[in-house]
Protein backbone atom coordinates (compact mmCIF):
# COMPACT_ATOMS: atom_id res chain seq x y z
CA UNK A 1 71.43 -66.67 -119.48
CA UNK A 2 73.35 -66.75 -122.49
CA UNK A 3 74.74 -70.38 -122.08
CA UNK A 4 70.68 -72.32 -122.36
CA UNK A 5 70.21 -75.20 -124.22
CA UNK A 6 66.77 -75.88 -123.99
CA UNK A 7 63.84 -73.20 -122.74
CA UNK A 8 60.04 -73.96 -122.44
CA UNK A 9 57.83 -71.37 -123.51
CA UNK A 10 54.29 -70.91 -121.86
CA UNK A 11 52.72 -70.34 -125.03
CA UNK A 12 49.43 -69.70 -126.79
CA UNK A 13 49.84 -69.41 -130.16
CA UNK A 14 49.07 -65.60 -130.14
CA UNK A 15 51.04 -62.57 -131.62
CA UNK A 16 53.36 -62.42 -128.39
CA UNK A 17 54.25 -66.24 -128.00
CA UNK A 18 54.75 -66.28 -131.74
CA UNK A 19 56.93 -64.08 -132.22
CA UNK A 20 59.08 -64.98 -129.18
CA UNK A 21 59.91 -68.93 -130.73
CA UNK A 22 62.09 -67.29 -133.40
CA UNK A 23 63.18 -64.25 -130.55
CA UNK A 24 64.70 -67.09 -128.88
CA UNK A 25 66.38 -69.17 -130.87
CA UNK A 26 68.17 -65.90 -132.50
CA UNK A 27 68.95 -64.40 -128.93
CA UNK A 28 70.36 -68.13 -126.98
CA UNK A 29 70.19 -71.09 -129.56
CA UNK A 30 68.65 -72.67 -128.04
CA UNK A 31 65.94 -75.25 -128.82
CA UNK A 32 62.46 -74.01 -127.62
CA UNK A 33 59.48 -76.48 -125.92
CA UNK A 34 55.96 -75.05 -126.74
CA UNK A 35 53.56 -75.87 -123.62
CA UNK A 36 49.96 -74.75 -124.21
CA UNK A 37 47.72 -74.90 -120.93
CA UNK A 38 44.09 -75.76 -121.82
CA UNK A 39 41.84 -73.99 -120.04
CA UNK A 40 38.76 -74.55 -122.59
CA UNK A 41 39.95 -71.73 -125.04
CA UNK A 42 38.75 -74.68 -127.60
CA UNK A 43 39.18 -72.79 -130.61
CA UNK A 44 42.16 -71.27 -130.42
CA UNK A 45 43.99 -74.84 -129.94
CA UNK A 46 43.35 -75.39 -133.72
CA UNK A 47 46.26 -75.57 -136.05
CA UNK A 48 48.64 -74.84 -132.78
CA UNK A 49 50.85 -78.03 -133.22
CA UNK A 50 51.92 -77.30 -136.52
CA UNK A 51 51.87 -73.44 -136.22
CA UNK A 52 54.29 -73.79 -133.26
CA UNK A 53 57.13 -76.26 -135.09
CA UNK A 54 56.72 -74.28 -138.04
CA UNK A 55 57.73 -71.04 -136.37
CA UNK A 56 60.78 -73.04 -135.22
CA UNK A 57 59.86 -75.17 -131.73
CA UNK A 58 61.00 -78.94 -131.24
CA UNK A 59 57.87 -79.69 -130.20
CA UNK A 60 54.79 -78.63 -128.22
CA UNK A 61 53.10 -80.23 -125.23
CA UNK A 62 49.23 -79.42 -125.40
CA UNK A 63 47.97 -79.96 -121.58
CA UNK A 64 44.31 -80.25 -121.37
CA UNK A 65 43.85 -78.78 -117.74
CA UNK A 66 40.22 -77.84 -118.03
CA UNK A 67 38.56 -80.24 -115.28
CA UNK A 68 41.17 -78.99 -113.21
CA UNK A 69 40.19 -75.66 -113.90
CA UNK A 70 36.83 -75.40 -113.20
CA UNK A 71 37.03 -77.63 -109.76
CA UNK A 72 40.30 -77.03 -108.54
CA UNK A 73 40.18 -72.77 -109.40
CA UNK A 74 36.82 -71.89 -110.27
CA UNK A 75 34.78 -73.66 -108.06
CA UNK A 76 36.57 -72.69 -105.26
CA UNK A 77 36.49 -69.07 -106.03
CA UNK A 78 32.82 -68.83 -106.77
CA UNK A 79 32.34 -70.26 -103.06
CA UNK A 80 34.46 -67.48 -101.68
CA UNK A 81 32.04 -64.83 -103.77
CA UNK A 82 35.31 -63.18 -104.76
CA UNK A 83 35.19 -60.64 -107.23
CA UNK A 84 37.49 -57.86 -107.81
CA UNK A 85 36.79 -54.11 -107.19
CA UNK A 86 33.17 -55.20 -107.40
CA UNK A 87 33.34 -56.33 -111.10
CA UNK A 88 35.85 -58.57 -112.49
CA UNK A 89 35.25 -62.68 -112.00
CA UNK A 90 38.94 -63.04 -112.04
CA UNK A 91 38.86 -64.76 -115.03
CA UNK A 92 42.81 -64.63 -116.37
CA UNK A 93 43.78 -64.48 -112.87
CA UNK A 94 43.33 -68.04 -111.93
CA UNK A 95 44.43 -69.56 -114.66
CA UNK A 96 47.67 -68.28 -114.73
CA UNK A 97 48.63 -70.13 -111.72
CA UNK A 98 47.60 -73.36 -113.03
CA UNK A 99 49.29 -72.93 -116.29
CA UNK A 100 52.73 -72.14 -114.78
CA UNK A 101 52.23 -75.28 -112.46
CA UNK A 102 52.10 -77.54 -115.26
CA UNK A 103 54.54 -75.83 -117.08
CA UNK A 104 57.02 -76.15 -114.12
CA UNK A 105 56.13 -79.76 -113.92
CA UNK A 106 57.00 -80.15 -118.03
CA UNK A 107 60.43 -78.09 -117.65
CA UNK A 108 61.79 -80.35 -114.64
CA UNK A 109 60.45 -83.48 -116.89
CA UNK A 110 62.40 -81.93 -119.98
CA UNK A 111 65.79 -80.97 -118.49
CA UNK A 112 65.22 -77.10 -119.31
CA UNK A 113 67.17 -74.36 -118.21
CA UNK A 114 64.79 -71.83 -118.51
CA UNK A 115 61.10 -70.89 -118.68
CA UNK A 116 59.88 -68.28 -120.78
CA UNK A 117 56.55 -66.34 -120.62
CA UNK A 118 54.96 -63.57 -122.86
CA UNK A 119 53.64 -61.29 -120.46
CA UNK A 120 54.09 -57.51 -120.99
CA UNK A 121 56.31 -55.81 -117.74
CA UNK A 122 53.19 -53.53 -118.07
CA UNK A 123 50.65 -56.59 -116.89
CA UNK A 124 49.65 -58.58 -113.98
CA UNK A 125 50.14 -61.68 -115.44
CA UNK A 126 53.84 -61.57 -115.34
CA UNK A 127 53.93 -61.55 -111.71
CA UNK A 128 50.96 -64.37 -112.08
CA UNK A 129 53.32 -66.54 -114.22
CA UNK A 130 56.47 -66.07 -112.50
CA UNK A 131 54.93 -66.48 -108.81
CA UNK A 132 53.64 -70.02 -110.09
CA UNK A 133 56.86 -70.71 -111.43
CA UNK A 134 58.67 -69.47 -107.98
CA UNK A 135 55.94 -71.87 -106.32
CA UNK A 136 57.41 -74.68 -107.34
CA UNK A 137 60.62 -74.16 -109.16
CA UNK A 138 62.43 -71.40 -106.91
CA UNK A 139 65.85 -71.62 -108.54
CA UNK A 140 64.22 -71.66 -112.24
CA UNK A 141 65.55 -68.73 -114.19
CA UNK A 142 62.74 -67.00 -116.17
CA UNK A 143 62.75 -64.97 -119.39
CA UNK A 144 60.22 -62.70 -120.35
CA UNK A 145 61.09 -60.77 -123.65
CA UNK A 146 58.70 -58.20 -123.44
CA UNK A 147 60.74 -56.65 -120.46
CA UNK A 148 64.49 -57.00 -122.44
CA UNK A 149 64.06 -56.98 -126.36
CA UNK A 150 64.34 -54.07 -128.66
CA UNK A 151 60.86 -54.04 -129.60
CA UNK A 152 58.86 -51.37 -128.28
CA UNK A 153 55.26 -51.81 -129.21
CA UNK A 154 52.51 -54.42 -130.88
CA UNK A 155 52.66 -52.48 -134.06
CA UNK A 156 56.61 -53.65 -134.19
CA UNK A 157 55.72 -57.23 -133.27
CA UNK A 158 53.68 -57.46 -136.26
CA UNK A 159 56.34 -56.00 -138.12
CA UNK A 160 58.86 -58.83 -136.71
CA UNK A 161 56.59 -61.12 -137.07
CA UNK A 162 56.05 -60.35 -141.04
CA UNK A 163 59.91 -60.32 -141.01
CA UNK A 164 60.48 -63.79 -139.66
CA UNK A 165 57.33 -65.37 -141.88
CA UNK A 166 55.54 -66.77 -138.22
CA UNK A 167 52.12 -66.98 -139.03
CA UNK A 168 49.24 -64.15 -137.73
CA UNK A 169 45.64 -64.39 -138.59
CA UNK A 170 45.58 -60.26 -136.86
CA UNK A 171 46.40 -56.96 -138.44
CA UNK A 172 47.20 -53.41 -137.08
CA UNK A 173 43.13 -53.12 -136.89
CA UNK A 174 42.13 -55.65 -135.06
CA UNK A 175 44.60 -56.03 -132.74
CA UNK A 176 43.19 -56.32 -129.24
CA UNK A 177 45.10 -58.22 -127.02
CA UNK A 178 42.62 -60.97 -125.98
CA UNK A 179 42.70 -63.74 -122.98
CA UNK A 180 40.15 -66.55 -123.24
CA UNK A 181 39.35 -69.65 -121.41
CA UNK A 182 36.12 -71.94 -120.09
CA UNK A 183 35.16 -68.91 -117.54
CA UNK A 184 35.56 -65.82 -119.85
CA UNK A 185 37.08 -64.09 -122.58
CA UNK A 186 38.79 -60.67 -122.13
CA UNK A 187 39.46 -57.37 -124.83
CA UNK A 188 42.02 -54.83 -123.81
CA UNK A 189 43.67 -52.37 -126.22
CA UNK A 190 43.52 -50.10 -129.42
CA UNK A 191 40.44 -47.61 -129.60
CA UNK A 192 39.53 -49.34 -125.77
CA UNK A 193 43.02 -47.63 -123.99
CA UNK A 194 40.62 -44.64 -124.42
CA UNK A 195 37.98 -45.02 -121.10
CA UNK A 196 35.86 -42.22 -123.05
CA UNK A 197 35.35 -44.92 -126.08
CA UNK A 198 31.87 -46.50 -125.66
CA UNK A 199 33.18 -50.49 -126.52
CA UNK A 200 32.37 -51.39 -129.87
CA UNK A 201 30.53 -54.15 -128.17
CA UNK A 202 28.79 -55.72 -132.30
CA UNK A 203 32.07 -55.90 -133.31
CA UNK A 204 34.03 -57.37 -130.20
CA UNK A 205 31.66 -59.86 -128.44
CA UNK A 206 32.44 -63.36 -129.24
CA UNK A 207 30.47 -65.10 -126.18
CA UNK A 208 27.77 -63.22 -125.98
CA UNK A 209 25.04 -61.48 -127.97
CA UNK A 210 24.68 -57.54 -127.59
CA UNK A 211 21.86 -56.59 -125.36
CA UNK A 212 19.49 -55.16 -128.36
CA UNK A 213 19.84 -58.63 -129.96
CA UNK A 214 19.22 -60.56 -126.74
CA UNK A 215 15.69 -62.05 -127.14
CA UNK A 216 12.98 -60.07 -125.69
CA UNK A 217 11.47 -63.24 -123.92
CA UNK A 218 12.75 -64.13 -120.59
CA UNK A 219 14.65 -67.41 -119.98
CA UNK A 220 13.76 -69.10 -116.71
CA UNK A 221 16.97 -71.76 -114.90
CA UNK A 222 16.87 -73.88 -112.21
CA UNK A 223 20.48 -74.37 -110.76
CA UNK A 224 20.83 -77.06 -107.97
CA UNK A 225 23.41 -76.71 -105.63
CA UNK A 226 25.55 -79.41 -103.13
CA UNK A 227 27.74 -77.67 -100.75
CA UNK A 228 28.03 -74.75 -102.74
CA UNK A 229 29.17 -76.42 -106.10
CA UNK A 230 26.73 -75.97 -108.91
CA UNK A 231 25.80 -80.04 -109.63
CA UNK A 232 22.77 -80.07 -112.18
CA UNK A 233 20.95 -77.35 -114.62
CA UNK A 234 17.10 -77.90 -114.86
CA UNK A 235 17.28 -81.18 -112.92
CA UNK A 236 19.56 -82.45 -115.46
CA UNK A 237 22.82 -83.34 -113.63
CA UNK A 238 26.66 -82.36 -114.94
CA UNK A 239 29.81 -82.52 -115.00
CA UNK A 240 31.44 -79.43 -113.89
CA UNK A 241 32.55 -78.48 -117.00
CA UNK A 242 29.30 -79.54 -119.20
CA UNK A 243 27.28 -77.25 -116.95
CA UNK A 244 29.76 -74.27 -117.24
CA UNK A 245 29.92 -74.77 -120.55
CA UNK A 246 25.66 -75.02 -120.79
CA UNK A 247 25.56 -72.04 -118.47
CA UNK A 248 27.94 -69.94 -121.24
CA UNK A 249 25.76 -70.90 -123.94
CA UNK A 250 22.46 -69.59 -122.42
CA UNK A 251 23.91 -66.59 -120.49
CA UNK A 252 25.49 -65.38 -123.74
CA UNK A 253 22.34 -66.08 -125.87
CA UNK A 254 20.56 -63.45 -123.18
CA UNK A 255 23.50 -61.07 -123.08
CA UNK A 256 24.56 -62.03 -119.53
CA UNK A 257 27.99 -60.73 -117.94
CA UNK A 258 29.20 -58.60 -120.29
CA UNK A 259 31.35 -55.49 -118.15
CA UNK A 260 33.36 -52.68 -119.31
CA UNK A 261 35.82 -51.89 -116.59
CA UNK A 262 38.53 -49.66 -115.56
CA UNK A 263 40.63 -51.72 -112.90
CA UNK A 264 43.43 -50.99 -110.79
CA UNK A 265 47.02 -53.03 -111.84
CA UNK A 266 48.92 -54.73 -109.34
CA UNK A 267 51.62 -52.42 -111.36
CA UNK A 268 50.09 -49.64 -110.22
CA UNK A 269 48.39 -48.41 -113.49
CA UNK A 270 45.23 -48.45 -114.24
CA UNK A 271 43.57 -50.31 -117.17
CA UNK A 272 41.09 -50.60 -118.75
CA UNK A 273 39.18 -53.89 -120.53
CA UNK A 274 35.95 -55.24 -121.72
CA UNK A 275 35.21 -59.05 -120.04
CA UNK A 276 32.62 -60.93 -121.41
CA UNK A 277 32.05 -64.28 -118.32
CA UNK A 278 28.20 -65.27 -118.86
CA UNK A 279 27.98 -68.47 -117.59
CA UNK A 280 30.14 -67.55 -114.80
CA UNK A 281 28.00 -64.98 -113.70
CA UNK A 282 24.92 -67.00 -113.44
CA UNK A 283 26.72 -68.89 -111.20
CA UNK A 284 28.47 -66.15 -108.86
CA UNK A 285 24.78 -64.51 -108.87
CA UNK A 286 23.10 -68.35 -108.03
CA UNK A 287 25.37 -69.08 -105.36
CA UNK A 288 24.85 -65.78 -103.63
CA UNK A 289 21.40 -66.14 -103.37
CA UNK A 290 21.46 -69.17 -101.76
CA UNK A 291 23.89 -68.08 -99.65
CA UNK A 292 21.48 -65.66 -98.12
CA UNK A 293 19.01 -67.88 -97.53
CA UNK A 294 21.10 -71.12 -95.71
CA UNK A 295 23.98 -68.69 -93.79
CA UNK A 296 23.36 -67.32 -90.54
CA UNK A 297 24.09 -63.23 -90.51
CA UNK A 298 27.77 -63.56 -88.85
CA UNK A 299 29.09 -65.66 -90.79
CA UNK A 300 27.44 -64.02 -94.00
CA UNK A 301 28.85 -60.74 -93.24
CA UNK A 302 32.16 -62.03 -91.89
CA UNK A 303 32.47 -63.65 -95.72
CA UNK A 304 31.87 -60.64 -97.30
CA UNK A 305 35.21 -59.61 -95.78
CA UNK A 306 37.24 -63.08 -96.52
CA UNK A 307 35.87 -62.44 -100.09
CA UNK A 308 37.48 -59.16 -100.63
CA UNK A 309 40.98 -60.59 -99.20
CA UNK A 310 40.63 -63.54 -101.62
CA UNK A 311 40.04 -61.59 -104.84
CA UNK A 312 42.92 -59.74 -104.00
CA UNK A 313 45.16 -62.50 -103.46
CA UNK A 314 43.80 -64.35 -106.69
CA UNK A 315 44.37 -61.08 -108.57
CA UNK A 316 47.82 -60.41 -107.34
CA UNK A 317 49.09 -63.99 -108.42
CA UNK A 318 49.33 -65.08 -104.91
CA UNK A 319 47.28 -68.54 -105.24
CA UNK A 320 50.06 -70.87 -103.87
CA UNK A 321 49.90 -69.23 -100.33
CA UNK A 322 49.32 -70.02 -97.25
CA UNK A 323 46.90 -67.37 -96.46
CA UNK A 324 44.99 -68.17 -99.74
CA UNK A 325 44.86 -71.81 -99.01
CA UNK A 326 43.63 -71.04 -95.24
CA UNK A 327 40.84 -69.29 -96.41
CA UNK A 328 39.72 -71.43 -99.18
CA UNK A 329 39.36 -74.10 -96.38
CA UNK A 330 37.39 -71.55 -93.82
CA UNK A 331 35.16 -71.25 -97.20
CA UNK A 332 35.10 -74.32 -97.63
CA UNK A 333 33.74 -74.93 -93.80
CA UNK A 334 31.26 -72.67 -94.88
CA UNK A 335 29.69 -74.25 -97.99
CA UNK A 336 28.41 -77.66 -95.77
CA UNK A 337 25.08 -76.29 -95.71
CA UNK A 338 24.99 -74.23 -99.14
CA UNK A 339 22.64 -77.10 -100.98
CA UNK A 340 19.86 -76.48 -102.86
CA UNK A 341 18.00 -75.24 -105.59
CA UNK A 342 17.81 -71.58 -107.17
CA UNK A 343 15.60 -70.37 -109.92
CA UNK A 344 16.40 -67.25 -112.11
CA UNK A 345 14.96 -65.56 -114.54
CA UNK A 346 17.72 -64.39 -117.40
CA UNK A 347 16.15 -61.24 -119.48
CA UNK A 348 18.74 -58.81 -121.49
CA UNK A 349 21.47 -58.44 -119.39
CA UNK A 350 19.84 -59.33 -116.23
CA UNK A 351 19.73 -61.66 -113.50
CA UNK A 352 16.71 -61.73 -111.49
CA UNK A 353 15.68 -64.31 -108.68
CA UNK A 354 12.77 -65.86 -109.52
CA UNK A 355 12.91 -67.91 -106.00
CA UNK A 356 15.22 -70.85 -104.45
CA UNK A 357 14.74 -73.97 -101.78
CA UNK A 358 16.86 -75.51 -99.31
CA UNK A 359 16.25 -77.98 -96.28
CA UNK A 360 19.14 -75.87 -94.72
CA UNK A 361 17.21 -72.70 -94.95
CA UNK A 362 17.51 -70.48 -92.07
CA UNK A 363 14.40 -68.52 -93.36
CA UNK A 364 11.14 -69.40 -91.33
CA UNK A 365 7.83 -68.33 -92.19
CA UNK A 366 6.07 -69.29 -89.02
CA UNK A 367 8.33 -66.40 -87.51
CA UNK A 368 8.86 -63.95 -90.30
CA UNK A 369 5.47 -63.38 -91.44
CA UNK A 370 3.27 -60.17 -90.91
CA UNK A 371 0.46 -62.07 -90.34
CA UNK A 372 -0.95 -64.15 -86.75
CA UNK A 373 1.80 -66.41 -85.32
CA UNK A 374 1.89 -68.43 -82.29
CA UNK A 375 5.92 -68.82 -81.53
CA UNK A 376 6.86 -64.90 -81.60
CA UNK A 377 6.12 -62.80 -78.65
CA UNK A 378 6.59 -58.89 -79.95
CA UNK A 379 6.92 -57.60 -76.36
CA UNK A 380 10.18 -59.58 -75.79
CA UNK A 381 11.28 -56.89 -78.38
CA UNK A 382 10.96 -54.02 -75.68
CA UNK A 383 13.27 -55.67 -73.34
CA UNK A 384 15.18 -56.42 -76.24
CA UNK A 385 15.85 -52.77 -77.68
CA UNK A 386 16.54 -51.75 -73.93
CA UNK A 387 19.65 -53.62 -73.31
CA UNK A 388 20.70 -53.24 -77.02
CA UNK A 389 20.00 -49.18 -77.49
CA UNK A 390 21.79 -49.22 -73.76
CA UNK A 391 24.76 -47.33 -74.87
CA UNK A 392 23.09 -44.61 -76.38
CA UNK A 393 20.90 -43.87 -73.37
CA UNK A 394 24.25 -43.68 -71.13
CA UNK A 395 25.69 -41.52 -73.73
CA UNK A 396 22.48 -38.95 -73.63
CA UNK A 397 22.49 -38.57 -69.88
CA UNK A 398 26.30 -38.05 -69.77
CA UNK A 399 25.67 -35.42 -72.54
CA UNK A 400 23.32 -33.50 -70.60
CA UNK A 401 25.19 -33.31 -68.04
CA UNK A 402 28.00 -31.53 -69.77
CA UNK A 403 25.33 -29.13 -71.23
CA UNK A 404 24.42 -27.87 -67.65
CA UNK A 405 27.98 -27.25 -66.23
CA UNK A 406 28.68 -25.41 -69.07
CA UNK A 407 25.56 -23.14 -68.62
């Protein structure tokens, strides 16, 4: 590793990626390519260009991989219903697989001889990065600082940074480490390593509004669905990316998906972060419903399953997979009748149905309802619980049996 001439750097412009330019021209020296993946972090690209060939790159190739994102990623993921441990929309973890794509695609078109990456050896998005990378560049060395360089802590990284003059807008106060994109933003670190710290949620919050300063008047949506993809917000139809970005505006504005969780690493660790994903939630919470209403109870309950194996595969890095890829299209099989409309009422925190339509409904009135019907017979239900409680009725007698031989 000591003989590279060139290295592309998956970088962000943050304290790690900063810091790192400088790291590695002193440690190979070698010339360093910036590549910045956006993923609709829209203002942190400002300034990036010239911050990155001032701290010593050759240049910097900002990708704008957005659209890509939210249909190729998101969209996808949503239809699965995967969520991790019940809480987190998985927002880092499928981006990082799309970033390291590109950057794998920029490194062969460069002639580099190495990729570098940020990521802490304490973090899942190392092995995120590096199985990308491995995905489509299997003989690709890969450096990651954070797991070979003297310095020990964030508090030191500052201190190198100050040293080498790379530019910071953080101090040792304000130092969370932060991940943001279209889908979410995430804070992790200083007085939140602490799980018996209630989140300093006025101070940290940058999508959303708290939930005392959400207004105290309910916002009522209308979200129309095609094949379970989200396609138009109050009738008005959108890109993909308009509407997410619509959807973040008015589910931070009523202080929606904001979580404080305690997760469990791939690493083993636990961790624990504050994730703020409002327009995203609308949308897992949206597509659910609808779900219930057009999917028949097998298939519902069989997805529940499939959804647990998919958030576990998106958080572990393991997008490029066969077994991911095989049940994205069993999801996708899924979704053909997942069209129609959903309205919900948004009130502090809260998502609340507020009712939803579908000409693939699989709800029926005529044979649900409490009152007089003319298609439901209730005294096929007899026969009905016979042959189903059948089981337990041979079970009974075989008990009693027992209970006389042993008296």
């Amino acid at each position: 590793m000591k003989n590279l001439n060139k290295v592309v750097l998956a970088y962000s412009g943050g304290l790690d990626t900063s810091v790192i330019i400088p790291w590695l021209k002193d440690t190979y020296g070698c010339e360093v390519i910036a590549v910045v993946g956006n993923v609709g972090q829209k203002d942190e690209l400002e300034g990036l260009e010239e911050k990155a060939i001032k701290t010593g790159a050759s240049k910097i190739f900002i990708e704008d991989l957005t659209e890509e994102f939210v249909n190729d990623y998101i969209f996808p993921t949503i239809q699965a219903n995967a969520m991790y441990e019940g809480k987190y929309l998985l927002g880092t973890s499928f981006a990082r697989p799309l970033i390291a794509k590109r950057i794998v695609e920029i490194a062969k078109a460069e002639g580099a001889d190495a990729i570098c990456h940020g990521c802490t050896g304490k973090g899942n998005d190392q092995v995120r990065f590096e199985l990308g990378i491995k995905a489509f560049a299997p003989d690709m060395p890969i450096i990651a600082p954070w797991r070979i360089w003297d310095i020990k802590s964030r508090e030191e990284e500052i201190a190198y940074a100050i040293e080498k003059e790379v530019p910071i807008k953080i101090n040792y106060e304000t130092n969370y480490s932060k991940d943001k994109n279209i889908w979410h933003l995430s804070h992790e670190g200083l007085d939140l390593e602490d799980p018996a710290n209630e989140p300093k949620y006025a101070d940290i919050l940058e999508l959303s509004t708290t939930l005392e300063n959400a207004p105290d008047k309910a916002t009522y949506i209308t979200l129309t669905f095609e094949k379970g993809n989200a396609v138009a917000l109050n009738g008005d139809k959108m890109s993909s990316v308009q509407l997410l970005e619509e959807l973040n505006r008015i589910g931070g504005e009523n202080a929606i998906g904001i979580i404080d969780m305690v997760e469990n690493r791939l690493v083993g660790m636990k961790s624990r972060g504050v994730y703020e994903t409002p327009g995203g939630t609308i949308l897992y919470e949206a597509h659910k419903a609808l779900e219930e209403l057009c999917l028949d109870k097998d298939t519902c309950h069989y997805k529940q399953q499939v959804a647990l194996k998919f958030a576990e595969l998106v958080y572990d890095g393991l997008w490029f997979t066969p077994l991911r890829e095989a049940l994205s299209e069993f999801v996708k099989k899924t979704q053909e009748t997942v069209t129609g409309e959903v309205k919900l009422k948004l009130y502090k925190g809260n998502i609340v149905n507020a009712g939803m339509t579908s000409a693939y409904s699989l709800y029926s009135e005529e044979y649900a309802t409490f009152g007089e019907d003319a298609v439901y017979d209730q005294k096929d239900s007899a026969g009905f619980i016979n042959l189903f409680g059948l089981p337990l009725v041979v079970r009974a007698k075989m008990q009693e049996v027992i209970k006389k031989e042993e008296k």
